[in-house]
Protein backbone atom coordinates (compact mmCIF):
# COMPACT_ATOMS: atom_id res chain seq x y z
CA UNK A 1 -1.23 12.22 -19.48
CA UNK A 2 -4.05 10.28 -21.20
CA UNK A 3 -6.87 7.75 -19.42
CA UNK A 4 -6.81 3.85 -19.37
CA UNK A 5 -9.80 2.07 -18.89
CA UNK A 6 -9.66 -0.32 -15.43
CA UNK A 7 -7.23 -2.71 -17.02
CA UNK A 8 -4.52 -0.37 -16.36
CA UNK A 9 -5.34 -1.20 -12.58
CA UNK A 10 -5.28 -5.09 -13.04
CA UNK A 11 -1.82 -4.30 -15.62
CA UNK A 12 0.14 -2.68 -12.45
CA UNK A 13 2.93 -3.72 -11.74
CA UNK A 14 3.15 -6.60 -9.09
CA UNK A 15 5.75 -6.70 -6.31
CA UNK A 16 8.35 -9.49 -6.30
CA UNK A 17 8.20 -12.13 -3.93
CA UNK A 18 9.41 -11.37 -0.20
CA UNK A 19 12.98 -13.66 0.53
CA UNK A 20 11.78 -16.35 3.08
CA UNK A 21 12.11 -15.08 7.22
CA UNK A 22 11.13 -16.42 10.24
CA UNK A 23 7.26 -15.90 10.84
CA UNK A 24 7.76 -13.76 13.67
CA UNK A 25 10.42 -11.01 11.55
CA UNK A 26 10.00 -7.62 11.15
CA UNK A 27 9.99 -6.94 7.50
CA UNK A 28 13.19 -5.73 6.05
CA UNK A 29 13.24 -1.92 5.18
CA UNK A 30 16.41 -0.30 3.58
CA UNK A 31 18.80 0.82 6.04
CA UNK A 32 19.28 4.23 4.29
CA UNK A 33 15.33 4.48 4.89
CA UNK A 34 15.70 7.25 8.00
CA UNK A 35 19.61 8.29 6.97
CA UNK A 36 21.43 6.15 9.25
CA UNK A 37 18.87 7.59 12.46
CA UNK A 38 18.54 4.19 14.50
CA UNK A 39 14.48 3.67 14.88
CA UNK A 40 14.79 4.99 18.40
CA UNK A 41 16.58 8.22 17.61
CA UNK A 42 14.21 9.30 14.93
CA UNK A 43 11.07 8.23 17.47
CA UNK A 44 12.79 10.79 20.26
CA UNK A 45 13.99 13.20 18.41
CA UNK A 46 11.52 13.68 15.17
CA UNK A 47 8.15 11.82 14.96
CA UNK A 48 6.12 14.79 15.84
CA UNK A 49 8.48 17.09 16.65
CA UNK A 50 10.41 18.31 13.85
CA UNK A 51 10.86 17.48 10.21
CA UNK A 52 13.64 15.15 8.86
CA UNK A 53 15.23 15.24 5.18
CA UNK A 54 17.02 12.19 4.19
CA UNK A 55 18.89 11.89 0.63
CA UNK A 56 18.29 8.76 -0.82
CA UNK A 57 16.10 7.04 1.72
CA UNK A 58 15.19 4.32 -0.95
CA UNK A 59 18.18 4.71 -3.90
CA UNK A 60 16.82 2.86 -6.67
CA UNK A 61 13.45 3.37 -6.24
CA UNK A 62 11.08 2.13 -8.98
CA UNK A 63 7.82 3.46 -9.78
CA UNK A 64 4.81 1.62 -8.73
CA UNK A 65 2.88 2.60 -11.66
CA UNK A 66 2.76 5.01 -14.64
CA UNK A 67 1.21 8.35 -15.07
CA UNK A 68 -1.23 6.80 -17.16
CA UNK A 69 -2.04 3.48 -15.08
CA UNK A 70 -2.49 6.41 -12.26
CA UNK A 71 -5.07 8.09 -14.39
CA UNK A 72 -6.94 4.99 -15.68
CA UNK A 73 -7.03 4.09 -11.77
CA UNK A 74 -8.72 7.94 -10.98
CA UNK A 75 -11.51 7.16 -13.68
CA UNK A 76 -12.58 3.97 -11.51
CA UNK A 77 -15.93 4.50 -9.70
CA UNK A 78 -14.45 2.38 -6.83
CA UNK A 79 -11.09 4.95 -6.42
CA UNK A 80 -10.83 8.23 -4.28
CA UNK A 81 -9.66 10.65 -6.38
CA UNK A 82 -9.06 14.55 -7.28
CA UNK A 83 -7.31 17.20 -9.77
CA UNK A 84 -6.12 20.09 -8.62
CA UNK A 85 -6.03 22.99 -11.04
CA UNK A 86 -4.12 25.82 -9.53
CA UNK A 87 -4.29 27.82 -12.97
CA UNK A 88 -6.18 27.09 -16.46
CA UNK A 89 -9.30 25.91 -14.74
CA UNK A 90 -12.76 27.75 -14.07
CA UNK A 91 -11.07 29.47 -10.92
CA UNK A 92 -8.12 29.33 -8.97
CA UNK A 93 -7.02 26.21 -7.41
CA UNK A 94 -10.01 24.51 -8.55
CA UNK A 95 -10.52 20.98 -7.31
CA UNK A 96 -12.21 18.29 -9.84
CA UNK A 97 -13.02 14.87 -7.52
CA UNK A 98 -13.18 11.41 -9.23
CA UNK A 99 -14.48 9.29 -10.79
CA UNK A 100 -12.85 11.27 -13.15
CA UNK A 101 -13.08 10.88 -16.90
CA UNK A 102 -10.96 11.25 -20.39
CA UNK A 103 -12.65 15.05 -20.87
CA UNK A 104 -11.26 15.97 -17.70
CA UNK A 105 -7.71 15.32 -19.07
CA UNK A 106 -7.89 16.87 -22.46
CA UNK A 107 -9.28 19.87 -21.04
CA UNK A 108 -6.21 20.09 -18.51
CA UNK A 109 -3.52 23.02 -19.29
CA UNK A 110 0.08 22.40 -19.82
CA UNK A 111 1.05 23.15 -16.01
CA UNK A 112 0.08 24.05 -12.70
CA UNK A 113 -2.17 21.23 -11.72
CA UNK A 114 -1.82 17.88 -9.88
CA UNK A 115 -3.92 14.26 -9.84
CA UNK A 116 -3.63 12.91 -6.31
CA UNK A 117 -4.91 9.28 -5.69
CA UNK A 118 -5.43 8.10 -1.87
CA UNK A 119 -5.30 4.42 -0.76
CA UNK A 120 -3.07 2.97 -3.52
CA UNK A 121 -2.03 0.46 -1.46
CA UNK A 122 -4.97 -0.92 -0.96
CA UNK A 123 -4.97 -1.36 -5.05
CA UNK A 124 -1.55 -1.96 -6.33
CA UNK A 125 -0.27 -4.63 -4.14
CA UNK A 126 3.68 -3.08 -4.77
CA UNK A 127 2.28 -0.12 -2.87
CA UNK A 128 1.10 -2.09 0.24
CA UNK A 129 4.61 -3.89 -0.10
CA UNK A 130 5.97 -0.54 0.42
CA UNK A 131 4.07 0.43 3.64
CA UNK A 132 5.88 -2.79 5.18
CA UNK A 133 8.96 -0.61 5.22
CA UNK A 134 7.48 1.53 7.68
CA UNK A 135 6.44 -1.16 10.26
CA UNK A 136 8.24 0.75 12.69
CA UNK A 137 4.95 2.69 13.60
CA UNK A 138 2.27 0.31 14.72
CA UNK A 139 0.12 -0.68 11.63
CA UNK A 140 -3.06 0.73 12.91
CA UNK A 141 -1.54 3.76 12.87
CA UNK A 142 -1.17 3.83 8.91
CA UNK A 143 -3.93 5.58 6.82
CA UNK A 144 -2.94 5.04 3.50
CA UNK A 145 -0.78 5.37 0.07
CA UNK A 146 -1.39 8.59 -1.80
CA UNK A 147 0.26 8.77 -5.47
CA UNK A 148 0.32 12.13 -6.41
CA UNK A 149 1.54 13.09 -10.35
CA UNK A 150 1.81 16.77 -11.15
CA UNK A 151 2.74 18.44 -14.29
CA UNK A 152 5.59 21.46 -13.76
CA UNK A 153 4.80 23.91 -11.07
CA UNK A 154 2.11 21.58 -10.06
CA UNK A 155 1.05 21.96 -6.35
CA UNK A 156 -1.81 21.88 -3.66
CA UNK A 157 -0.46 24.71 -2.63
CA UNK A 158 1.11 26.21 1.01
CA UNK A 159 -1.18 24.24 3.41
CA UNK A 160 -0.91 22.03 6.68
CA UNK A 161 -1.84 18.77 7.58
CA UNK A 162 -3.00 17.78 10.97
CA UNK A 163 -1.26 13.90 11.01
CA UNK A 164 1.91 12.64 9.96
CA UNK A 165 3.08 12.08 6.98
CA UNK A 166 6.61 10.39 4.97
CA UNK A 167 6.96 12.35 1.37
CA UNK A 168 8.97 9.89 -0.93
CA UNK A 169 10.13 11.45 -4.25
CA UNK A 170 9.12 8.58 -7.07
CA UNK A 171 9.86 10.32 -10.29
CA UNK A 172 11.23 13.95 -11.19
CA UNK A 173 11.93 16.58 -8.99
CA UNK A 174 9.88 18.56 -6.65
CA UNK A 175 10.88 21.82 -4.36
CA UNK A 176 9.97 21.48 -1.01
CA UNK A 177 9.25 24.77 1.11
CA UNK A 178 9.14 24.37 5.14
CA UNK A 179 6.84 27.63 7.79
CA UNK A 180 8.46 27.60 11.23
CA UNK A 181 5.44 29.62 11.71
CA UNK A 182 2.33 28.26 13.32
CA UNK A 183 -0.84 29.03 11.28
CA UNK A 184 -4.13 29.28 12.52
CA UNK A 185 -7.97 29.58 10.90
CA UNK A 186 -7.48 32.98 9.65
CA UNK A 187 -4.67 32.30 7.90
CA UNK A 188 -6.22 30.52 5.26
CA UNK A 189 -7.90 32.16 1.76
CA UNK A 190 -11.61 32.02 2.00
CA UNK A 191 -13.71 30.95 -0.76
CA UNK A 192 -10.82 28.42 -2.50
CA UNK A 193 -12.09 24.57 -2.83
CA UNK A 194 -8.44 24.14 -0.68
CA UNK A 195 -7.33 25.26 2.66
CA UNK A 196 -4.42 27.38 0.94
CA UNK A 197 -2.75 29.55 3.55
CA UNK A 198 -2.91 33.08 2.20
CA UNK A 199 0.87 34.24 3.88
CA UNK A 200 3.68 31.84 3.74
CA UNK A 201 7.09 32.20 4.27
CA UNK A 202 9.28 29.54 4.00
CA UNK A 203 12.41 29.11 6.58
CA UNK A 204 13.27 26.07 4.68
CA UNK A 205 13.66 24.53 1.23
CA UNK A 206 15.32 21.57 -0.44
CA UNK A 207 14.88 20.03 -4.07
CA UNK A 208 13.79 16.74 -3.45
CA UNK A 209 15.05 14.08 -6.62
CA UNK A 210 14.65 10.20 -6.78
CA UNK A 211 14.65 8.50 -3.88
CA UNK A 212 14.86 11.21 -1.18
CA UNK A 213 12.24 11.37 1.14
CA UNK A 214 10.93 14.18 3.60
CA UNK A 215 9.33 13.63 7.14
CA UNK A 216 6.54 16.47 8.30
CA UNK A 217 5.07 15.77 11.63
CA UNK A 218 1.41 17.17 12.20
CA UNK A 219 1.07 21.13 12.32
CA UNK A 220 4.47 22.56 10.12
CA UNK A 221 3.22 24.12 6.91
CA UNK A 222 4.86 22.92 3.43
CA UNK A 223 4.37 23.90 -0.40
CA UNK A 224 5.62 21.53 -2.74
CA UNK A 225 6.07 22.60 -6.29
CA UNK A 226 7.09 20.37 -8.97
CA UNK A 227 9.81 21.46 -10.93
CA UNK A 228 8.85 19.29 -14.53
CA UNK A 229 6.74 16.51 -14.18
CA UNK A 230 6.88 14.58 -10.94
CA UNK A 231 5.72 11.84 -8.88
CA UNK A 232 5.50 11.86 -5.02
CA UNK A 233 4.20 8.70 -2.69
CA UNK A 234 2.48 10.35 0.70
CA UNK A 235 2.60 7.94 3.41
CA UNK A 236 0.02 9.17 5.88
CA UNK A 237 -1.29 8.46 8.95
CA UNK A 238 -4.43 7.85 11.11
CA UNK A 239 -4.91 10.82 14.13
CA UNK A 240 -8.95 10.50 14.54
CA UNK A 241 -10.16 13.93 16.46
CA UNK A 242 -12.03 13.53 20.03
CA UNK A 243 -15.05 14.59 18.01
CA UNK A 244 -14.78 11.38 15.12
CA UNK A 245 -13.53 8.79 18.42
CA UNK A 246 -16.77 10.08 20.51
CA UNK A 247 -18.90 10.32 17.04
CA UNK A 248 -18.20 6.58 16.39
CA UNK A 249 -18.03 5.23 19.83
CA UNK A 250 -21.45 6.38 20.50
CA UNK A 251 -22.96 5.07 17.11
CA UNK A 252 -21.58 1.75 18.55
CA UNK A 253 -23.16 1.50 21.54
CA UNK A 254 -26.19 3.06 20.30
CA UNK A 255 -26.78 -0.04 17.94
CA UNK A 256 -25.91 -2.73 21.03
CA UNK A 257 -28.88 -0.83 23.34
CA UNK A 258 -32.24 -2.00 23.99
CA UNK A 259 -34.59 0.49 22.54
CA UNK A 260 -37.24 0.27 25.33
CA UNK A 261 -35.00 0.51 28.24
CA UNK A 262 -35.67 4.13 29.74
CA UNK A 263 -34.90 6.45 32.00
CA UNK A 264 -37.34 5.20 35.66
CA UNK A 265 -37.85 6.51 38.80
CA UNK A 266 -39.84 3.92 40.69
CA UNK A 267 -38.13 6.28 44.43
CA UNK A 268 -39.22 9.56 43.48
CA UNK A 269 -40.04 11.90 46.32
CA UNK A 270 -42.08 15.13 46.07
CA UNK A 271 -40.26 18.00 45.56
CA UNK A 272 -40.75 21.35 46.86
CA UNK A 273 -39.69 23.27 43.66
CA UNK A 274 -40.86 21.24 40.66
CA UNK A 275 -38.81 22.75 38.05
CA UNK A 276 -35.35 21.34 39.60
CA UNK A 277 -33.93 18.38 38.39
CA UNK A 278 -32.92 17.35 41.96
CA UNK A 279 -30.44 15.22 43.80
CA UNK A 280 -31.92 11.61 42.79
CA UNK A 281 -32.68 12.20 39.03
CA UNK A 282 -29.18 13.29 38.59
CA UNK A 283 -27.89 10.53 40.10
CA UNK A 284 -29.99 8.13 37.74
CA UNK A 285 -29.46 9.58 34.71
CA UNK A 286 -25.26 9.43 35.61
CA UNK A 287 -25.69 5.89 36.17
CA UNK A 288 -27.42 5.85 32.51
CA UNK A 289 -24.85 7.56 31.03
CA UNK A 290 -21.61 5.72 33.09
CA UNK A 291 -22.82 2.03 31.87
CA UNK A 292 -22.54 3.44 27.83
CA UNK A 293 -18.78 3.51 28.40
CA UNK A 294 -19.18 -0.43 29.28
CA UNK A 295 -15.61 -0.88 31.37
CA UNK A 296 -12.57 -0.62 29.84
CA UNK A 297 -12.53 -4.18 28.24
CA UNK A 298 -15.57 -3.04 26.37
CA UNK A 299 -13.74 0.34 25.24
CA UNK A 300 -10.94 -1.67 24.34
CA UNK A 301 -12.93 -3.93 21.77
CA UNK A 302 -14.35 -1.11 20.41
CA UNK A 303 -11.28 0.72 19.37
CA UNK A 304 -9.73 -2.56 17.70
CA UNK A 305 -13.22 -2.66 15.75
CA UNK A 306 -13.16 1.19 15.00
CA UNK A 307 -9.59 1.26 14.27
CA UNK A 308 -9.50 -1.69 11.82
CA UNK A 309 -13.14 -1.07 9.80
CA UNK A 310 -12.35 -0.42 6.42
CA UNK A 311 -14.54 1.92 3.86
CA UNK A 312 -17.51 0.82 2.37
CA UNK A 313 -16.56 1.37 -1.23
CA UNK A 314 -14.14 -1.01 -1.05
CA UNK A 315 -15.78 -4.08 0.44
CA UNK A 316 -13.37 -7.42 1.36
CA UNK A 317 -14.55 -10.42 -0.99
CA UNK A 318 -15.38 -13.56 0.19
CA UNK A 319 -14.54 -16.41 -2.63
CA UNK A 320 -17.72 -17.88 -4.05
CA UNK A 321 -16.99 -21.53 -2.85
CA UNK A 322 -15.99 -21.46 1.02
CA UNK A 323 -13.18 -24.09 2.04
CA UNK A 324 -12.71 -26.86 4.53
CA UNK A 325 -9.48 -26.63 6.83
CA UNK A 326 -8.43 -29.75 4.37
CA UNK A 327 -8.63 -28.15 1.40
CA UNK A 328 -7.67 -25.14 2.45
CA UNK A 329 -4.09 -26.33 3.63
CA UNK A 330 -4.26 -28.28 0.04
CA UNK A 331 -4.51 -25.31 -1.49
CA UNK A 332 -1.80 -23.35 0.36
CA UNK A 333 0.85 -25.79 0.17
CA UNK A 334 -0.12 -25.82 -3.67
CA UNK A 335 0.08 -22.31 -4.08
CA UNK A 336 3.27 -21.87 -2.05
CA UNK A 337 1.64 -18.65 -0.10
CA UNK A 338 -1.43 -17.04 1.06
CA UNK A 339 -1.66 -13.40 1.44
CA UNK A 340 -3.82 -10.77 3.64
CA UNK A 341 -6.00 -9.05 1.92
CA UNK A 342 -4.62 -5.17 0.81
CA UNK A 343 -8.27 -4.17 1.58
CA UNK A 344 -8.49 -4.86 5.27
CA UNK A 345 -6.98 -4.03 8.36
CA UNK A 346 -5.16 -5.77 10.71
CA UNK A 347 -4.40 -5.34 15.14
CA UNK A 348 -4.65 -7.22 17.83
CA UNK A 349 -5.04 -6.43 21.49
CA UNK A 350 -3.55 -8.86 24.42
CA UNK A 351 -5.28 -9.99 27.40
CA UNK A 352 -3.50 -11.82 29.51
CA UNK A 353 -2.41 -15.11 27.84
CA UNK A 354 -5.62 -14.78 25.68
CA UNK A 355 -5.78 -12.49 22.86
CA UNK A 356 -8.44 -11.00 20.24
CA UNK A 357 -7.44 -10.54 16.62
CA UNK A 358 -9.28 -7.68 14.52
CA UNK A 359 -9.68 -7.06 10.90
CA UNK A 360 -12.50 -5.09 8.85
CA UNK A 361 -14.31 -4.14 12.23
CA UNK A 362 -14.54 -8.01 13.19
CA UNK A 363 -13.31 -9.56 16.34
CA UNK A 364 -11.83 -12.99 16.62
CA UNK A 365 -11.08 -14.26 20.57
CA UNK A 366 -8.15 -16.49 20.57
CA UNK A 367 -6.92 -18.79 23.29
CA UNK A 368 -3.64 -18.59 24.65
CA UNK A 369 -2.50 -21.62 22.43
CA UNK A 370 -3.60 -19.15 19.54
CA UNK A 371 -2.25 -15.91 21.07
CA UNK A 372 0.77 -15.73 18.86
CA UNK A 373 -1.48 -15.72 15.31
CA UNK A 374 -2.56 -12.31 15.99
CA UNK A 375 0.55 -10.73 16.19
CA UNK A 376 1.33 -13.25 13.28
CA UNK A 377 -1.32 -12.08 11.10
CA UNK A 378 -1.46 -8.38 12.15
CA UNK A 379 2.00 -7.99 11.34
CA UNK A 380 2.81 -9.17 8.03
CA UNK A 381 1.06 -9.84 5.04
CA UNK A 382 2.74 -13.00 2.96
CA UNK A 383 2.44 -16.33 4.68
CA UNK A 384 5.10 -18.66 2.48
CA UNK A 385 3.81 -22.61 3.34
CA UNK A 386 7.02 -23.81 4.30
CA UNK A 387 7.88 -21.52 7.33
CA UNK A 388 4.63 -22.40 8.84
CA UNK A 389 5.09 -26.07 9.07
CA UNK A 390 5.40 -25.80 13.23
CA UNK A 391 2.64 -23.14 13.08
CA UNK A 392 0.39 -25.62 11.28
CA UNK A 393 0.62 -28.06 13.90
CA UNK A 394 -0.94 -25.62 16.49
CA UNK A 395 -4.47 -26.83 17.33
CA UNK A 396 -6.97 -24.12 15.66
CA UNK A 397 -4.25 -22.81 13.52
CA UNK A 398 -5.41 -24.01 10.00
CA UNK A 399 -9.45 -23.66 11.34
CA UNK A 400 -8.64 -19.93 12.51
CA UNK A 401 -6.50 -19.24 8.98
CA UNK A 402 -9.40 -21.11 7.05
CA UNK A 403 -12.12 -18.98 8.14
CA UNK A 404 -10.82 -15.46 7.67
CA UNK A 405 -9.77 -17.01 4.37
CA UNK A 406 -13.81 -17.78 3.59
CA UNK A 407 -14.45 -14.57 4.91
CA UNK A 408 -12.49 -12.88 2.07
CA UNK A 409 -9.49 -11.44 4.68
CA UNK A 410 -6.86 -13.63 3.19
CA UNK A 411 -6.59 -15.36 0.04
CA UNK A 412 -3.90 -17.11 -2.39
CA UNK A 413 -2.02 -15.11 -5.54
């Protein structure tokens, strides 16, 4: 495998245009995708509960990219990226994070190691095309796109992961090994730049070629070992801990606080022990502490703000000359479609008839003559002119569509 520079990024391959639907469709998804399972079966019976193995879940597969675009993409500042070098490095399963660079890749032995790049899809637009055939789990729920390439016997090693995750075999072969043993802290090898678990024993295994994918719900240890040189697609999912969803809740109420509001008591009685914190101060500071969590319509549009923010390093970008409504609609009937932007996220809550649309940690309140945009927009991510022709003649519509455009959330191909 050799480095590109960043062209190789702008040189991936694009995804061909979706067939026109109805705005309100689900996208389609192959119907081999979960081996026949209806939706419902696979909810109740696997999503975390037990793995699932289907043989060609997407026969025909292409690849998204090439080893080599895949590399020029882990030498960009902008890109999460790491090598693992299980042998041949400086010390077992050694772990080399991005940006990386052309040294890295001459120095790399013949085998054993593995370049793993995370949120593809919010680069190669094919990969976020991909995700759409998962829209069975709520979009908020999806993490990310990880393309992992590994050179024979490559691996991360016998570990577990604490969310969900869909492994889809892109290119070559790799062997799959399943623990019906649950692992805890001590299990794993001190000192390693991984969480390897020191003693695995598989119950399971299966070769996984082309097309086949494996389902892991969160807690079942796996080892994947490529058998020749092989690409895998990772499909992963969001599961923040308590300790992140309290973490970030309080930063955001923290900044909405008025610095010089503090704790008074304008009632306080003399005590007879004056160490206690007695009866009345508890009660104050309670009240202090009760009005942070602001009601549950205030919890509620924090969690569409936490759960849609995306990372700094990968900002969404306004275009440089903001359009009117007119010339926006111009524009899109010109262009033929407008898409959402691969770097934000997308949810909505409902409220009644009303209902707020959220994307990159924003909120936009929409009437109930508006209420159906944020399922629209949250849900798909191509918006072909022609089907919209009612949609357009919705009061707000073209205004609503027009600013997230300016804000750099949407934008034409």
């Amino acid at each position: 495998m050799t480095a590109r520079s960043s062209a190789s990024r702008r040189a991936a391959p694009a995804a061909a245009p979706d067939a026109p639907r109805p705005p309100r469709a689900r996208s389609p998804r192959p119907a081999s995708l979960l081996g026949g399972l209806r939706i419902d079966a696979f909810l109740r019976r696997h999503w975390q509960k037990k793995p699932l193995l289907v043989r060609r879940a997407m026969p025909g597969l292409r690849p998204l990219l090439t080893a080599e675009e895949l590399a020029g993409l882990a030498c960009e500042e902008d890109v999460s990226s790491r090598l693992v070098i299980e042998k041949g490095g400086t010390r077992p399963w050694q772990v080399i994070h991005g940006p990386l660079s052309a040294s890295d890749f001459r120095r790399l032995p013949r085998s054993h190691w593995t370049l793993l790049v995370t949120d593809v899809d919010k680069i190669v637009r094919a990969a976020g095309d991909l995700l759409e055939h998962f829209d069975f789990i709520p979009g908020w729920r999806v993490d990310d796109l990880m393309v992992s390439y590994a050179a024979d016997r490559g691996s991360v090693g016998p570990h577990v992961d604490s969310y969900d995750v869909f492994l889809l075999q892109a290119g070559g072969r790799r062997r799959w090994k399943l623990s019906d043993r649950r692992h805890g802290a001590e299990d794993f090898v001190p000192g390693l730049d991984l969480r390897i678990l020191g003693d695995f024993h598989a119950s399971q295994e299966w070769l996984l070629e082309p097309g086949d994918m494996l389902y892991l719900p969160p807690g079942v240890a796996h080892y994947g070992i490529a058998e020749g040189s092989c690409m895998t697609y990772s499909v992963g999912f969001r599961a923040p801990s308590q300790r992140d969803l309290v973490s970030a809740y309080a930063d955001y109420v923290a900044t909405t606080l008025d610095p010089e509001t503090r704790y008074v008591d304008p009632d306080l009685r003399l005590q007879s022990a004056s160490g206690e914190i007695g009866a009345g101060a508890r009660r104050r500071f309670r009240r202090m502490v009760r009005a942070l969590a602001r009601g549950e319509a205030g919890v509620d549009d924090w969690l569409g703000r936490y759960l849609t923010e995306s990372g700094p390093w990968r900002p969404a970008q306004p275009p440089r000359r903001p359009l009117t409504p007119a010339r926006f609609s111009a524009r899109w009937a010109r262009r033929g479609t407008l898409l959402r932007s691969d770097r934000c996220r997308f949810a909505h809550i409902r409220q009644g008839r009303a209902c707020t649309l959220y994307t990159d940690g924003h909120a936009f309140a929409l009437p109930g003559s508006l209420a159906f945009a944020g399922a629209l927009l949250s849900g798909r991510r191509r918006f072909p002119y022609e089907e919209f022709a009612r949609a357009r003649q919705r009061p707000g519509f073209l205004q609503l569509l027009c600013e997230l455009h300016n804000k750099g959330y949407l934008h034409f191909p």
